[in-house]
N, C-alpha and C. Protein backbone atom coordinates (compact mmCIF):
# COMPACT_ATOMS: atom_id res chain seq x y z
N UNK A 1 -10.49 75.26 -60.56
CA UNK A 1 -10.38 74.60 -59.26
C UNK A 1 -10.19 73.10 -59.47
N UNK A 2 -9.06 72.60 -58.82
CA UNK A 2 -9.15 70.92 -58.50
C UNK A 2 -10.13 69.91 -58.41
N UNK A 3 -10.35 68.63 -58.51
CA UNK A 3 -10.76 68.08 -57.77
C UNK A 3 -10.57 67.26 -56.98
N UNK A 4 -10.60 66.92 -55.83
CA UNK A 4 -10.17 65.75 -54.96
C UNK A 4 -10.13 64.41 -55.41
N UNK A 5 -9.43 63.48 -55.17
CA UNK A 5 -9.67 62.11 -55.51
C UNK A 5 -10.80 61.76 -54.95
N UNK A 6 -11.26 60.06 -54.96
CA UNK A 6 -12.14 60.03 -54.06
C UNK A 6 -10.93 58.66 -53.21
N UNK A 7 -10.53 58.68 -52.73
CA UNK A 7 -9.97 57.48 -51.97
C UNK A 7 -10.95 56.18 -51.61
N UNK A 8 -11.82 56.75 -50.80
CA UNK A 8 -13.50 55.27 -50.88
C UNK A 8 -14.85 55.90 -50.46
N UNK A 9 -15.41 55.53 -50.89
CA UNK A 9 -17.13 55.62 -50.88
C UNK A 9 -17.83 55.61 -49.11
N UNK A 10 -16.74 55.25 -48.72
CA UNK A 10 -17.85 55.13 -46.87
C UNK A 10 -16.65 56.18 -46.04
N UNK A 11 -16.87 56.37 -45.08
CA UNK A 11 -16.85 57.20 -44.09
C UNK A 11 -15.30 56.21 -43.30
N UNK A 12 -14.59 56.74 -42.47
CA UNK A 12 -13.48 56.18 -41.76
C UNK A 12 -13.76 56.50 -40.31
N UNK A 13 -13.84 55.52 -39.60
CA UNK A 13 -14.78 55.60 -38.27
C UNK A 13 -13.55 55.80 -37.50
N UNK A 14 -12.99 56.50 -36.69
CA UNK A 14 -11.83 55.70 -35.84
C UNK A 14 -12.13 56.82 -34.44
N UNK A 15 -11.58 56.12 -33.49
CA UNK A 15 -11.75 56.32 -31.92
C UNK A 15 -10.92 57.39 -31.97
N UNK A 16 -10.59 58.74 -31.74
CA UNK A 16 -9.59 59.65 -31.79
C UNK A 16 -9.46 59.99 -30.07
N UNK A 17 -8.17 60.02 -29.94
CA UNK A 17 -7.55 61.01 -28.59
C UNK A 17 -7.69 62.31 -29.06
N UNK A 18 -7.21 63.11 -27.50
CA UNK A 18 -7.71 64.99 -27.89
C UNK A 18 -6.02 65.14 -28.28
N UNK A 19 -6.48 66.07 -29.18
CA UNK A 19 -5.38 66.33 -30.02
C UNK A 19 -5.31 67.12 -31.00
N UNK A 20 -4.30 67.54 -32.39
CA UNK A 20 -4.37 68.21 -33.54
C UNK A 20 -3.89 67.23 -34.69
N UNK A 21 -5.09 67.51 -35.40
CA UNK A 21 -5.17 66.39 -36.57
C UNK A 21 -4.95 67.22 -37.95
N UNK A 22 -4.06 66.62 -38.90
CA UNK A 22 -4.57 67.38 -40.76
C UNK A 22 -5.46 66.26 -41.23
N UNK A 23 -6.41 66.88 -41.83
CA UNK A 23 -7.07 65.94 -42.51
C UNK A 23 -6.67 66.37 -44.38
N UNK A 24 -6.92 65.25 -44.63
CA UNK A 24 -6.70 65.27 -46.12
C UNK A 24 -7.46 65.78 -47.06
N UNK A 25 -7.23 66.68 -47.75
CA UNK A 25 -8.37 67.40 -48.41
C UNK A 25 -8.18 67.10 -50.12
N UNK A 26 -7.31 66.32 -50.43
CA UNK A 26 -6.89 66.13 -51.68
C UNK A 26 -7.70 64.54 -52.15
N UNK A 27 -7.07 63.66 -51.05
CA UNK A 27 -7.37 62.43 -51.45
C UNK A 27 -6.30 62.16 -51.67
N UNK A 28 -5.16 61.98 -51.52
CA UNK A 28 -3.76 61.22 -52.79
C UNK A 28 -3.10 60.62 -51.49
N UNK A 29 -3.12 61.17 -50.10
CA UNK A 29 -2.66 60.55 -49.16
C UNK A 29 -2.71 58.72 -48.97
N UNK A 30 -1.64 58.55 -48.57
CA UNK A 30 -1.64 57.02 -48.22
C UNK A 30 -1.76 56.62 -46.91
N UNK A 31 -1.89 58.22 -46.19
CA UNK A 31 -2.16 57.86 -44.18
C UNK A 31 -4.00 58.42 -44.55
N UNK A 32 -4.57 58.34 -44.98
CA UNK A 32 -6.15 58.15 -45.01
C UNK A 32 -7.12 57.89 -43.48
N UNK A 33 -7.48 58.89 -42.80
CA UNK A 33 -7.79 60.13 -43.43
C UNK A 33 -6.94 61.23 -43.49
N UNK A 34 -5.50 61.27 -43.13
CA UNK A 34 -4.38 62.08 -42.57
C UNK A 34 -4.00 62.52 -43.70
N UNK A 35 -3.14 64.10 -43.61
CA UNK A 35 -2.63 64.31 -44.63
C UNK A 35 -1.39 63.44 -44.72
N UNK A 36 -0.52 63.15 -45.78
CA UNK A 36 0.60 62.59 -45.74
C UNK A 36 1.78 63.66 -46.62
N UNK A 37 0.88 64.65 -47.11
CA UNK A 37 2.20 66.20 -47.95
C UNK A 37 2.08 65.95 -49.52
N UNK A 38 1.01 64.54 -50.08
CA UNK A 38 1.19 64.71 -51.18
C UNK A 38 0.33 65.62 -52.37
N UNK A 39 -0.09 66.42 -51.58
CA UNK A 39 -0.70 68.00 -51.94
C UNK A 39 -0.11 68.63 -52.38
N UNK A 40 1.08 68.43 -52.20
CA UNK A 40 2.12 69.32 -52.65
C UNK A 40 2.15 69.73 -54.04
N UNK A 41 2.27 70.80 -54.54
CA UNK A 41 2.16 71.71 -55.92
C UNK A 41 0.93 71.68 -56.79
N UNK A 42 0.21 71.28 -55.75
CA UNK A 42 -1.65 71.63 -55.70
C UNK A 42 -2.44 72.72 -55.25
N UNK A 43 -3.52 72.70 -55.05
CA UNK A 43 -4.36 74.11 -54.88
C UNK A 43 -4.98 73.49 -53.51
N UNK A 44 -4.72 71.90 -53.14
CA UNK A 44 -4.75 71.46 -51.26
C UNK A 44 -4.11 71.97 -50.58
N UNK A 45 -4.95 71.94 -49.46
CA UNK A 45 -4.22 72.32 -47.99
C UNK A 45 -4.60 71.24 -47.25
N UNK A 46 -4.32 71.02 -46.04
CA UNK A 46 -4.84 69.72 -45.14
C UNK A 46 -5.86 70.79 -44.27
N UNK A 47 -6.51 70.32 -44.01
CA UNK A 47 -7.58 71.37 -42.94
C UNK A 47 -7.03 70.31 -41.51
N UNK A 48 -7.07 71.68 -40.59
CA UNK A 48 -6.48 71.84 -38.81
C UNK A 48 -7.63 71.16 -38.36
N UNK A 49 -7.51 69.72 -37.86
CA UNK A 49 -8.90 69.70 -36.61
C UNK A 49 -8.07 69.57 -35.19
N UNK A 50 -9.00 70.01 -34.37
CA UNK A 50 -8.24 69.87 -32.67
C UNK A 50 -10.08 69.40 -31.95
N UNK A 51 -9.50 68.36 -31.47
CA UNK A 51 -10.44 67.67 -30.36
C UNK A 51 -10.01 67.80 -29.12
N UNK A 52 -10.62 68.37 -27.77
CA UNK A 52 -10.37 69.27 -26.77
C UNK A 52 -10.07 67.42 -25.92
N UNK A 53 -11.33 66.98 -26.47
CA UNK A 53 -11.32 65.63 -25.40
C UNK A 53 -11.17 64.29 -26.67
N UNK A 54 -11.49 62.78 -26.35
CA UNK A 54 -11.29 62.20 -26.98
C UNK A 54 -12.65 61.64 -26.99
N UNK A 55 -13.04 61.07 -28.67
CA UNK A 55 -14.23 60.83 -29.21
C UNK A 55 -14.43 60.31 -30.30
N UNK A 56 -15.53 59.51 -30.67
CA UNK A 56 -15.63 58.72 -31.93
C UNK A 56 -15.70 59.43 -33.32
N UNK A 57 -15.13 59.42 -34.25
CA UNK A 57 -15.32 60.44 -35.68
C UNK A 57 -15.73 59.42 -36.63
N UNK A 58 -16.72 59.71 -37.42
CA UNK A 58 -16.41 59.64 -38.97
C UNK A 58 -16.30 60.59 -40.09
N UNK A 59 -15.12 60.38 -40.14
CA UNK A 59 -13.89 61.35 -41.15
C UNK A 59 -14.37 60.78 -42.61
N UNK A 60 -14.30 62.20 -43.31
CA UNK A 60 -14.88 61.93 -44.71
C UNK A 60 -13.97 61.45 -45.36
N UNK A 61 -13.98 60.45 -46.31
CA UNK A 61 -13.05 59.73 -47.16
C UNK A 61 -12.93 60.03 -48.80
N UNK A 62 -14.73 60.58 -49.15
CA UNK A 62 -15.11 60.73 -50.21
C UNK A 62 -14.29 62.33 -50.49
N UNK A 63 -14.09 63.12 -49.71
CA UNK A 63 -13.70 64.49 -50.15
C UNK A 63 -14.78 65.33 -50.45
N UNK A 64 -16.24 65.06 -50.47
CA UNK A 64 -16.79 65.78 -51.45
C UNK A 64 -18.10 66.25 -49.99
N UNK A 65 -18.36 65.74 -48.84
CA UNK A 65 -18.99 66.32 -47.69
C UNK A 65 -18.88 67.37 -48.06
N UNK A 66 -20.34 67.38 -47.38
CA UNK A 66 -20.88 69.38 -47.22
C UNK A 66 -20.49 69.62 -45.53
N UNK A 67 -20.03 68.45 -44.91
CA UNK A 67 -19.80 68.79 -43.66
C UNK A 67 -18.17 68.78 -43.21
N UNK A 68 -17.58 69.19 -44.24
CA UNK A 68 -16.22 69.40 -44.37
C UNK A 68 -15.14 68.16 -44.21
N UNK A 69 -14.60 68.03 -42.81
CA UNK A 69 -13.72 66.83 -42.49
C UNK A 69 -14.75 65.62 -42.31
N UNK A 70 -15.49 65.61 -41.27
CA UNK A 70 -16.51 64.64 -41.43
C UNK A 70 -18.22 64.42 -42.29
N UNK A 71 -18.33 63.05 -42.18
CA UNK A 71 -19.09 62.68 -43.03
C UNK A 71 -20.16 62.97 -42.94
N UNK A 72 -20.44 63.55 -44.04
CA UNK A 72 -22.38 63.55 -43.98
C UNK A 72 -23.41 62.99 -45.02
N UNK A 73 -22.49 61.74 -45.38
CA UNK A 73 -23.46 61.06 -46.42
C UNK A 73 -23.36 61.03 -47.92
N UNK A 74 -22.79 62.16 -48.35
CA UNK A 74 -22.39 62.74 -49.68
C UNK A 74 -21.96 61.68 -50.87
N UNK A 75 -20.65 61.00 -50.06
CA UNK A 75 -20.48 59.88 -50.97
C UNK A 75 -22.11 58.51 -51.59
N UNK A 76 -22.64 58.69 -50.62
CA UNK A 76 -23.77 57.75 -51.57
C UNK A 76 -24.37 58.29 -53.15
N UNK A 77 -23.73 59.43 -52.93
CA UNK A 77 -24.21 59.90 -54.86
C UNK A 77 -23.55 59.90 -55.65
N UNK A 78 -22.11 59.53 -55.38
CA UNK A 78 -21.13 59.72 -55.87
C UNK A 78 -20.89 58.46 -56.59
């Protein structure tokens, strides 16, 4: 199995509209936290989020959350 990059150590806070988001599950992206396709001929996928309404996120940056797309702290051990 792979491992993700880590792109940065803190969390990416941003105001989101309702909508369908990829999030980056690799790390190699340069739209952070977004996928940008450079997964490609990897064992990544971008994981599907959909927000019904619009709301504050922090999107994991580290890759390595136990709480999948968003953050739950993980990177402080890292």
């Amino acid at each position: 199995m792979e491992t993700p990059e880590i792109p940065q150590k803190a969390p990416i806070r941003l105001e989101m509209e309702a909508g369908t988001y990829f999030w980056c599950t690799c790390g190699k992206s340069d739209n952070q936290p977004f996928c940008d396709g450079k997964h490609k001929g990897s064992s990544f996928s971008p994981e599907k989020v959909v927000f019904e309404e619009a709301k504050t996120v922090s999107w994991c940056a580290c890759k390595h959350s136990g709480n999948g797309t968003f953050c739950d702290g993980s990177h402080k051990s890292l």
